[in-house]
Each structure stands twice: as structure tokens, then as C-alpha cells.
N, C-alpha and C. Protein backbone atom coordinates (compact mmCIF):
# COMPACT_ATOMS: atom_id res chain seq x y z
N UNK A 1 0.84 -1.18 0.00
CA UNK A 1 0.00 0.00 0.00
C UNK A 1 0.89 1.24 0.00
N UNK A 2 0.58 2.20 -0.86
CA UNK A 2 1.61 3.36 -0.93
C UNK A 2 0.72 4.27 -1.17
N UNK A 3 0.81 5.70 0.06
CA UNK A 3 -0.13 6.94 0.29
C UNK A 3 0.96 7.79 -0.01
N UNK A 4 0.08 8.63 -0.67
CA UNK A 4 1.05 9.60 -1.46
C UNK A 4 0.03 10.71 -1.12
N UNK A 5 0.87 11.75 -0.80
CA UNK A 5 0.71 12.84 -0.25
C UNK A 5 1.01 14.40 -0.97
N UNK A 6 0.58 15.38 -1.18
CA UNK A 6 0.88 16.67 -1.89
C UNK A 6 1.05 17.55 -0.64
N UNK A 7 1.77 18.30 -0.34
CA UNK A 7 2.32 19.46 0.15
C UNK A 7 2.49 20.63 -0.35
N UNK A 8 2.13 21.87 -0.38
CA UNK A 8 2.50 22.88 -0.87
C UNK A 8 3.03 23.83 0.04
N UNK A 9 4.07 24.80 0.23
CA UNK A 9 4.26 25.33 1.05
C UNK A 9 4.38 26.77 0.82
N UNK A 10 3.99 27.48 1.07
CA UNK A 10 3.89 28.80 0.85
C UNK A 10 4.31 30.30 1.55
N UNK A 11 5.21 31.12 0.68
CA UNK A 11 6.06 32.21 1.44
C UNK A 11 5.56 33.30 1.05
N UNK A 12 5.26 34.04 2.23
CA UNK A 12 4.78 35.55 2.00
C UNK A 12 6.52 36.07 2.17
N UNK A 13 6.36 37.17 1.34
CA UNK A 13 7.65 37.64 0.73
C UNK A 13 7.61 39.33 1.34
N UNK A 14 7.91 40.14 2.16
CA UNK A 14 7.04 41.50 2.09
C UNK A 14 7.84 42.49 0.85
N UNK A 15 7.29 42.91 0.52
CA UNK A 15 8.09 44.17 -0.74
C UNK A 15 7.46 45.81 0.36
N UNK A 16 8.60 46.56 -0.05
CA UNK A 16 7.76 48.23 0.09
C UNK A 16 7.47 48.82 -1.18
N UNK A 17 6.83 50.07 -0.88
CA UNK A 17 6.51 50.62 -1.85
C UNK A 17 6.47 51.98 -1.84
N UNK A 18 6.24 52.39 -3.07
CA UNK A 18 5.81 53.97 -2.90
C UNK A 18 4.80 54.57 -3.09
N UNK A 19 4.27 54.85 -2.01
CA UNK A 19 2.66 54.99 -1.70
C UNK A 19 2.34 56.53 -2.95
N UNK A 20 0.87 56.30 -3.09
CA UNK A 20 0.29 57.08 -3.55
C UNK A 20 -0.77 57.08 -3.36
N UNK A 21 -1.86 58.62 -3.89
CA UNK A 21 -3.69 58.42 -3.16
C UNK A 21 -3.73 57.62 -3.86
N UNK A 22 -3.72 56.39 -5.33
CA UNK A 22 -4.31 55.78 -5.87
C UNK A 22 -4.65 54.79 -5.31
N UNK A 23 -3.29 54.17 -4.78
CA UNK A 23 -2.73 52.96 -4.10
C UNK A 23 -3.85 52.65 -2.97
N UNK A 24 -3.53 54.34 -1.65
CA UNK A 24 -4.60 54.27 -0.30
C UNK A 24 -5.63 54.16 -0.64
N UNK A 25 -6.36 54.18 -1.82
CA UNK A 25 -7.52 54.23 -2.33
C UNK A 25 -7.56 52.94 -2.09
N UNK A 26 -7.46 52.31 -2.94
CA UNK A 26 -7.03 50.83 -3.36
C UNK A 26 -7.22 50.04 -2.26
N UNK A 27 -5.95 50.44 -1.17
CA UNK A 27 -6.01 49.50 0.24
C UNK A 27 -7.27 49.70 0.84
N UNK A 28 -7.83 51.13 1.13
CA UNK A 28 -8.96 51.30 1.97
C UNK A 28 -10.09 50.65 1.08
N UNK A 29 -10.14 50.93 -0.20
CA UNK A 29 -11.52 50.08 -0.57
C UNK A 29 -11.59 48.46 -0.17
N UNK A 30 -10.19 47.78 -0.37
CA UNK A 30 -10.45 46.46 -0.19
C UNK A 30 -10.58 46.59 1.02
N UNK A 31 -10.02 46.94 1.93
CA UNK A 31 -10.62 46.84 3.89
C UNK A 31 -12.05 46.78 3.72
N UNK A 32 -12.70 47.95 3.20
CA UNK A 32 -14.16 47.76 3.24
C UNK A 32 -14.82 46.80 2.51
N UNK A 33 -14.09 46.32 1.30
CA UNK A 33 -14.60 45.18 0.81
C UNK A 33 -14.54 44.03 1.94
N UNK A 34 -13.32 43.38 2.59
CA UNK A 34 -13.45 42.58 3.61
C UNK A 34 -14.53 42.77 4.35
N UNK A 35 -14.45 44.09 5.09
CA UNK A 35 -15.91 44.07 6.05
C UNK A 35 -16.99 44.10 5.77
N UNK A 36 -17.11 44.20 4.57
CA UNK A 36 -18.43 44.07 3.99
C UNK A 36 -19.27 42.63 3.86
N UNK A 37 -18.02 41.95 3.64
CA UNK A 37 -18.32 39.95 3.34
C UNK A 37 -18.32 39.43 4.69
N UNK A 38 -17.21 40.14 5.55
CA UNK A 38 -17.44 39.25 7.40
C UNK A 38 -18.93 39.32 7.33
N UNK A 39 -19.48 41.35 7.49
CA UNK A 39 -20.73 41.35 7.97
C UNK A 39 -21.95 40.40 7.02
N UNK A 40 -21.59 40.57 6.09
CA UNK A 40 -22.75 39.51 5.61
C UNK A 40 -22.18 38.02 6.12
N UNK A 41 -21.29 37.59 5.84
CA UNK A 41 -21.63 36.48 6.68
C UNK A 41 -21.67 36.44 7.86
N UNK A 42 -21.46 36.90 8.67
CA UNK A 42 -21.31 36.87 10.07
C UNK A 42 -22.72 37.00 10.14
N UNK A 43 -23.62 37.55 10.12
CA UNK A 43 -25.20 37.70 10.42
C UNK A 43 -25.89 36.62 9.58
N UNK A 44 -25.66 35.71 8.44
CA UNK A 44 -26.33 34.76 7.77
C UNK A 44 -25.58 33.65 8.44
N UNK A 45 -24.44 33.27 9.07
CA UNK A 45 -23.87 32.51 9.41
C UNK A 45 -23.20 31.54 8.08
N UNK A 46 -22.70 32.18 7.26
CA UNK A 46 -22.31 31.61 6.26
C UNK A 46 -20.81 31.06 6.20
N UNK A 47 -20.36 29.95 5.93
CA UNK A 47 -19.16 29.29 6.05
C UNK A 47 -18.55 29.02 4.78
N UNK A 48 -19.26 28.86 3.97
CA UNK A 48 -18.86 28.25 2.35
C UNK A 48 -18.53 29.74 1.26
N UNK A 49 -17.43 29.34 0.82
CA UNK A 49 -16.92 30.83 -0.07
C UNK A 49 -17.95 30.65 -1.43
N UNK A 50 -18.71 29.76 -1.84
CA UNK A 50 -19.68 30.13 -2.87
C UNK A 50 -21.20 30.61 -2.51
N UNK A 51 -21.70 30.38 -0.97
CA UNK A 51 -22.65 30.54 -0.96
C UNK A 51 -22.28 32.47 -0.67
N UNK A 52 -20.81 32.33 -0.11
CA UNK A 52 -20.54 34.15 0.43
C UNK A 52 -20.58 34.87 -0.82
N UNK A 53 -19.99 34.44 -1.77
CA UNK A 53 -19.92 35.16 -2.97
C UNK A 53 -20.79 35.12 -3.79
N UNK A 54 -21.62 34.45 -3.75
CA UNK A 54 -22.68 34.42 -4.59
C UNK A 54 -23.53 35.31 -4.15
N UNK A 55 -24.09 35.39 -2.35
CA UNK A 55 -24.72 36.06 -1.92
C UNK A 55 -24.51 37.70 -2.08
N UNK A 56 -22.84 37.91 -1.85
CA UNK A 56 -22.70 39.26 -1.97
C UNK A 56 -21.85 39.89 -3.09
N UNK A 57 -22.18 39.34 -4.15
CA UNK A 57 -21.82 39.37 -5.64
C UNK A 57 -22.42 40.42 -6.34
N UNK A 58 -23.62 40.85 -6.20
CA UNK A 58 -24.28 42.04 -6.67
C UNK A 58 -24.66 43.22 -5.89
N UNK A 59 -24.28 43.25 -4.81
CA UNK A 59 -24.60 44.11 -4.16
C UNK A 59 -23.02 44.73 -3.90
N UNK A 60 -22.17 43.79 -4.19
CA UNK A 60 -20.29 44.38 -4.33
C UNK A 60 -20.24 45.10 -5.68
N UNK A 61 -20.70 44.62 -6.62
CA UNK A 61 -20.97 45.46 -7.98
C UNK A 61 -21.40 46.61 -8.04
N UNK A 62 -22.36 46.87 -7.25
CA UNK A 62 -23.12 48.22 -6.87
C UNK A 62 -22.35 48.86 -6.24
N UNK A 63 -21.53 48.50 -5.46
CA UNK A 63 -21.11 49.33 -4.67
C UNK A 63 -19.46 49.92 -4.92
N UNK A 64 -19.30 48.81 -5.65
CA UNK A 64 -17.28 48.93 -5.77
C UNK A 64 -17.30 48.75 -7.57
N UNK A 65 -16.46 50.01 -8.09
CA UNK A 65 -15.98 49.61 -9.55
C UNK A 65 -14.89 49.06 -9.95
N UNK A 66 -14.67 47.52 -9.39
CA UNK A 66 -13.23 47.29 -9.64
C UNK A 66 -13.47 45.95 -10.22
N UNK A 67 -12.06 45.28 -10.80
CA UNK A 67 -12.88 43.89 -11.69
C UNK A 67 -13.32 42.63 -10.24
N UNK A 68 -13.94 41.98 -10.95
CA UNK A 68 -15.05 41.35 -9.43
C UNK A 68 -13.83 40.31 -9.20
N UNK A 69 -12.36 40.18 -9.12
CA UNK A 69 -11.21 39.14 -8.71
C UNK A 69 -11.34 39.51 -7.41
N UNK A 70 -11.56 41.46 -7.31
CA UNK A 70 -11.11 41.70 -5.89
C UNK A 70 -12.31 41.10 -5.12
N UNK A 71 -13.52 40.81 -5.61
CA UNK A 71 -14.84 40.19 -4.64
C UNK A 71 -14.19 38.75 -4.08
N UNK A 72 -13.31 37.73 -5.25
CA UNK A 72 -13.51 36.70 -4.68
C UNK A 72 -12.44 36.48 -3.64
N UNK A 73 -11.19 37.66 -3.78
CA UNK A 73 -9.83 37.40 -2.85
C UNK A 73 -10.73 38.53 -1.43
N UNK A 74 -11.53 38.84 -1.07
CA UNK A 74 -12.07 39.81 -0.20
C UNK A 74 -12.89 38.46 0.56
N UNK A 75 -13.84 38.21 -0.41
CA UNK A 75 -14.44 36.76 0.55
C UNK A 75 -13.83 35.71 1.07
N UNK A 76 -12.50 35.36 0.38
CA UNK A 76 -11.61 34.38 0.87
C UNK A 76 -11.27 34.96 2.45
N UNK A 77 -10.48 35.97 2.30
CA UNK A 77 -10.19 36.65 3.15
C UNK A 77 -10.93 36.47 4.56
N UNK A 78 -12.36 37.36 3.89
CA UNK A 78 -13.09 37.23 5.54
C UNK A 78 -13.44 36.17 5.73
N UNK A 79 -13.42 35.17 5.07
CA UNK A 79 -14.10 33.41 5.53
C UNK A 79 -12.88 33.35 6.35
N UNK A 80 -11.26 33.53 6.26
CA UNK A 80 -10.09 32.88 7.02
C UNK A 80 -10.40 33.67 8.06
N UNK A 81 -10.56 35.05 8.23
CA UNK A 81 -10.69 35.51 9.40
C UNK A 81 -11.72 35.54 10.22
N UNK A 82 -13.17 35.23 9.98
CA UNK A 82 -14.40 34.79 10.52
C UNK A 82 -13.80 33.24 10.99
N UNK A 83 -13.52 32.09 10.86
CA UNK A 83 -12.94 30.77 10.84
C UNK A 83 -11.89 31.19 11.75
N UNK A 84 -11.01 32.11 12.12
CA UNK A 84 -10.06 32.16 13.39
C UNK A 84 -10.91 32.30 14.54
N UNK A 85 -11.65 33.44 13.88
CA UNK A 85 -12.52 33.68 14.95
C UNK A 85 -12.95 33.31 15.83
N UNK A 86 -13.96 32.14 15.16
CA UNK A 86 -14.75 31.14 15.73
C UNK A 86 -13.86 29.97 16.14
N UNK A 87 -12.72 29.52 15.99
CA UNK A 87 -11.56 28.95 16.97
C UNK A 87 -11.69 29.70 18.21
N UNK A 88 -11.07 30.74 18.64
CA UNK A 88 -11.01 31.31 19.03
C UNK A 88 -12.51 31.69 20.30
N UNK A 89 -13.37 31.08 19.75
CA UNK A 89 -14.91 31.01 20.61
C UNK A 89 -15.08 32.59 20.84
N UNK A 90 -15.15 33.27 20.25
CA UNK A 90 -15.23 35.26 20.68
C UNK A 90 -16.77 35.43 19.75
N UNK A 91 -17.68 35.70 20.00
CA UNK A 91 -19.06 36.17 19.55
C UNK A 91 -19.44 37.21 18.46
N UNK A 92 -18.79 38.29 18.98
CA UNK A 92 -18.63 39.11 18.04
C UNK A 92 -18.05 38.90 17.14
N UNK A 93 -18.20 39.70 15.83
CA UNK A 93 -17.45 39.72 14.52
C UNK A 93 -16.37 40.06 14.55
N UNK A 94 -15.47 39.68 13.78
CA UNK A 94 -13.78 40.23 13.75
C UNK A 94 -14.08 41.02 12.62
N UNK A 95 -13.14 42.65 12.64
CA UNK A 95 -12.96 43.70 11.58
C UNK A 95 -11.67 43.63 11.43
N UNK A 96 -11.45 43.79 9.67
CA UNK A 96 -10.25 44.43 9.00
C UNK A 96 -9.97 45.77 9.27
N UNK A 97 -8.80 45.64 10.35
CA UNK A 97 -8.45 46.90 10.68
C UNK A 97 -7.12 47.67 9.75
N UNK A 98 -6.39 46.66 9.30
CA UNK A 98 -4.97 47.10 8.70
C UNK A 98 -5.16 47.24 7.21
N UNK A 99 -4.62 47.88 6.37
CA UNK A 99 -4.88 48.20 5.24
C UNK A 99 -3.59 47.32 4.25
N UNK A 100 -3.95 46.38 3.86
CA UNK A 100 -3.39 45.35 3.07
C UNK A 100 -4.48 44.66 2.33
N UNK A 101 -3.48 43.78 1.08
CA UNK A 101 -4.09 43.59 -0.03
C UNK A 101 -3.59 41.87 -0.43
N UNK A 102 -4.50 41.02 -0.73
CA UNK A 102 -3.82 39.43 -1.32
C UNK A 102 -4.79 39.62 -2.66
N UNK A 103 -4.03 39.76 -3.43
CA UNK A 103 -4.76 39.64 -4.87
C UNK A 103 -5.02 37.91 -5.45
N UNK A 104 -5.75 38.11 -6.16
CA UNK A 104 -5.38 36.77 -7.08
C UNK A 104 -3.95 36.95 -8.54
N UNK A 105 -3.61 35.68 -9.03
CA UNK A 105 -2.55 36.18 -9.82
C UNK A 105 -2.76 36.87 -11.00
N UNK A 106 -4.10 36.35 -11.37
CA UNK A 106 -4.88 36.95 -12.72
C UNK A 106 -4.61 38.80 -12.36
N UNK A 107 -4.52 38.98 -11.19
CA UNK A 107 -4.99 40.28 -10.91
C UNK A 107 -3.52 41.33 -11.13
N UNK A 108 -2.18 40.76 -10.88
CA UNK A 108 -0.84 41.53 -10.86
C UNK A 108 -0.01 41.04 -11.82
N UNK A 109 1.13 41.46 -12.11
CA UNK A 109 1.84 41.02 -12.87
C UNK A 109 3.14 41.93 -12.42
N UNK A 110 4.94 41.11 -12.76
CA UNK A 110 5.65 42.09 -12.42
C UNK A 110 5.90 42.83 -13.77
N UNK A 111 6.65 43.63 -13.15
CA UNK A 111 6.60 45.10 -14.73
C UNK A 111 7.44 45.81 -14.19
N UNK A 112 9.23 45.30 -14.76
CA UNK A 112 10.46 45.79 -14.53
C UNK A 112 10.48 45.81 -12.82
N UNK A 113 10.40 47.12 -12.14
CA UNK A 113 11.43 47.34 -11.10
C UNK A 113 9.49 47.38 -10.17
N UNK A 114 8.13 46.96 -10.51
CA UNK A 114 7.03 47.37 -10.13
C UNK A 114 6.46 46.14 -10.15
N UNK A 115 4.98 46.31 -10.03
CA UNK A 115 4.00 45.74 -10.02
C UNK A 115 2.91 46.38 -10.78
N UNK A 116 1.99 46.17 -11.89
CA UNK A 116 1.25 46.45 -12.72
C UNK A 116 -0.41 45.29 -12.04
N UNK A 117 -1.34 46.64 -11.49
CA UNK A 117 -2.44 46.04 -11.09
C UNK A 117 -3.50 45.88 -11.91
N UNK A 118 -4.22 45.08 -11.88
CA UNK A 118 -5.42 45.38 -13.02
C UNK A 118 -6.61 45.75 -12.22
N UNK A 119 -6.87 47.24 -12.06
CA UNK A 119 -8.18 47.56 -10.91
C UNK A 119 -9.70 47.47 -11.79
N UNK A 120 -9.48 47.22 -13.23
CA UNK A 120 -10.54 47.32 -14.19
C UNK A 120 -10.11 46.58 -15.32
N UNK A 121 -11.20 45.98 -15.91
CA UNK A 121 -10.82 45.87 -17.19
C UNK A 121 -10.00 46.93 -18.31
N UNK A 122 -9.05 46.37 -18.70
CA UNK A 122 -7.93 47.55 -19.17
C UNK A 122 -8.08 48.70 -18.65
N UNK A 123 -7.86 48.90 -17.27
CA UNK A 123 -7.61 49.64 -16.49
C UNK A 123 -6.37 49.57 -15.40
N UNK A 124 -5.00 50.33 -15.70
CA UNK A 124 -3.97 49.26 -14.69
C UNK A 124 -3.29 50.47 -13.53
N UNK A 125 -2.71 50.38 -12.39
CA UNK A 125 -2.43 50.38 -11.37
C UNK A 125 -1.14 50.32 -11.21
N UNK A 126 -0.12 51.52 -11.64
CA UNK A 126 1.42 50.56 -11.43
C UNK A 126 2.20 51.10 -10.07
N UNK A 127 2.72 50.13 -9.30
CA UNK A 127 3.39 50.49 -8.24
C UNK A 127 4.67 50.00 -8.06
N UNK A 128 5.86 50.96 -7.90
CA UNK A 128 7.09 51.41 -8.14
C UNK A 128 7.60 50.48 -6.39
N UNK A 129 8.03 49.20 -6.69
CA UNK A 129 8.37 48.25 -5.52
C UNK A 129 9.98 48.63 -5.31
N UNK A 130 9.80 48.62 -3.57
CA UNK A 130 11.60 49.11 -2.60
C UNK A 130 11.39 47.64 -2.66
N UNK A 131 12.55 47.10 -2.53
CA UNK A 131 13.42 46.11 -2.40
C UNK A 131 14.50 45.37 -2.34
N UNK A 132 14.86 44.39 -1.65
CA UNK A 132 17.20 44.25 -1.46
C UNK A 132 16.95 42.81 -2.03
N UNK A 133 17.97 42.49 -2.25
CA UNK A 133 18.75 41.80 -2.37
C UNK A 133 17.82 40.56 -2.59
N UNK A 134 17.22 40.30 -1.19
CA UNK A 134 16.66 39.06 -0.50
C UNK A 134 15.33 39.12 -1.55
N UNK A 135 14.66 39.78 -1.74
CA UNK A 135 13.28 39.95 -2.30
C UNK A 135 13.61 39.88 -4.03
N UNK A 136 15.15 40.28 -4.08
CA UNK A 136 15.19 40.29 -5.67
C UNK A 136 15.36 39.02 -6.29
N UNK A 137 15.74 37.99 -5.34
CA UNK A 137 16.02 36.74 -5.49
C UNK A 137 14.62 35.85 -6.32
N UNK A 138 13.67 36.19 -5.40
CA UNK A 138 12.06 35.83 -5.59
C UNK A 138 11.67 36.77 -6.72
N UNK A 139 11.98 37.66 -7.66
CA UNK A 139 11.29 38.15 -8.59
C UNK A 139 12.48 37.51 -9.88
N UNK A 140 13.44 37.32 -9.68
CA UNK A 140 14.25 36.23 -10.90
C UNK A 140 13.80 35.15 -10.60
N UNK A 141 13.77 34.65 -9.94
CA UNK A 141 12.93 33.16 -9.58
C UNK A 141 11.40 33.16 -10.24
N UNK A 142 11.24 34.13 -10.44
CA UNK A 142 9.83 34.51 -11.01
C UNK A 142 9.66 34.47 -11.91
N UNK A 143 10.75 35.25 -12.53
CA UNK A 143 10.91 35.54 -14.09
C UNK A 143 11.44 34.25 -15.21
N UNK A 144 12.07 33.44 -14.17
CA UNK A 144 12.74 32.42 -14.78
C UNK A 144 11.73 31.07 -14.88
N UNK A 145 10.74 31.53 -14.05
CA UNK A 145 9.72 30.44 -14.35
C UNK A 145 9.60 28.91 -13.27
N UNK A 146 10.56 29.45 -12.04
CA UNK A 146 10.80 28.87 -11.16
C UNK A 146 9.51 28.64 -9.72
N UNK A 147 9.51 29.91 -9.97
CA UNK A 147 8.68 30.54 -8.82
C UNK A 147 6.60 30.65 -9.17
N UNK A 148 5.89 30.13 -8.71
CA UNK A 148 4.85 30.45 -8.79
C UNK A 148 3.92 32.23 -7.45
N UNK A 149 3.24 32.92 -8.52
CA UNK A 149 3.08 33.84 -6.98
C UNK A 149 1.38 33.74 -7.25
N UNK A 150 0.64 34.39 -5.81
CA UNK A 150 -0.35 34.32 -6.06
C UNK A 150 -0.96 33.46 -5.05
């Protein structure tokens, strides 16, 4: 008998940047996108990322003009942090307080010494990435086809 097993292991990498209003725009809308998906699920008691996204799929349209990738990495999001939560046995809802961003890969791309966002259909986002040595390692690793991101 032979069990065979898959592992994936996964590295958050941090990069800086050079902020701009576009960017804070950007971060603060997705915060409110997160809290927008806790509170709906948190009051329907919803656990499953299709019944969250499905549920708050048109009413994110209405409200946010950005391509709907950021709906499904926003619901991921608050399902992991609703799910600590409730480890955690605490009643109340947990809020996105910090202003950060996990895209999907469809959503970035690198672009020379940056990052090129897609906030719309042919609509793009470019942000001018600080980085040494250690972080440049992971974007040739990238380039070379080594590295998966995302």
C-alpha cells in the first residue's frame, strides 16, 4: 500500500513601496470590501466561499468599480478571518483593521522594477516596488519560471 501525499508550502515575501492616493484608495476600498463579506456572513452565518460570494456578488458590484477578482480574494479573506474567529470562541465579529491587499494572480503582474495592477478591465495600477537583495532573489525566480506567486 503506498499513500502519497501533496504538500504545498507557501512564502509571504514583504516588498515596500511607494505609496500614492491611488494605491490608499485601493487599500482602503479592499478593507471595506473585507468588512463588507465578514458582515454579511457573520449575520447569515455563512461558512462556504460560494454561498458568500454568490450572496454578496451584486450588491459588491453596486457598490465597488473594480474587476469582481477583488470580490472573490475579499471573501476568501473574511471566511479565514471569521474561521479564526470562531476557533477562538469570541461572539462578536472580527474587523479588518490594517490596510493590506492578497490579490489573485490573474490580478498583478511584475513590470520591470514594479508591479502592474489590473483595478478594471484595461484599467492598470502601477506600483514602483523598494526592495534588497533578498526579495530580488524571488522576482528572478519569477521571471525564470521557477517561482509560482499568487
Amino acid at each position: 500500500m503506498c499513500i502519497l501525499s501533496i504538500v504545498e508550502v507557501y512564502l509571504g515575501v514583504p516588498f515596500g513601496y511607494e505609496p500614492n492616493d491611488e494605491m490608499r484608495k485601493l487599500l482602503e476600498d479592499f478593507r471595506d470590501m473585507i468588512n463588507f463579506c465578514i458582515d454579511y456572513a457573520h449575520k447569515r452565518r455563512i461558512t462556504s466561499f460560494a454561498k458568500l460570494r454568490k450572496g454578496v456578488y451584486e450588491e459588491w458590484k453596486r457598490r465597488w468599480d473594480y474587476s469582481t477578482h477583488f470580490c472573490h480574494s475579499s471573501c476568501k479573506i473574511a471566511l479565514a478571518m471569521l474561521k479564526k474567529h470562531r476557533k477562538k470562541h469570541k461572539k462578536e465579529k472580527p474587523e479588518a483593521k490594517k490596510l493590506f491587499m492578497q490579490l489573485d494572480p490573474v490580478l498583478y503582474k511584475f513590470y520591470g522594477d514594479g508591479v502592474r495592477i489590473s483595478v478594471r478591465p484595461r484599467q492598470f495600477l502601477f506600483i514602483n516596488l523598494k526592495f534588497g537583495e533578498y526579495q530580488k532573489k524571488f522576482i528572478d525566480s519569477w521571471k525564470e519560471g521557477k517561482l509560482k506567486t499568487g
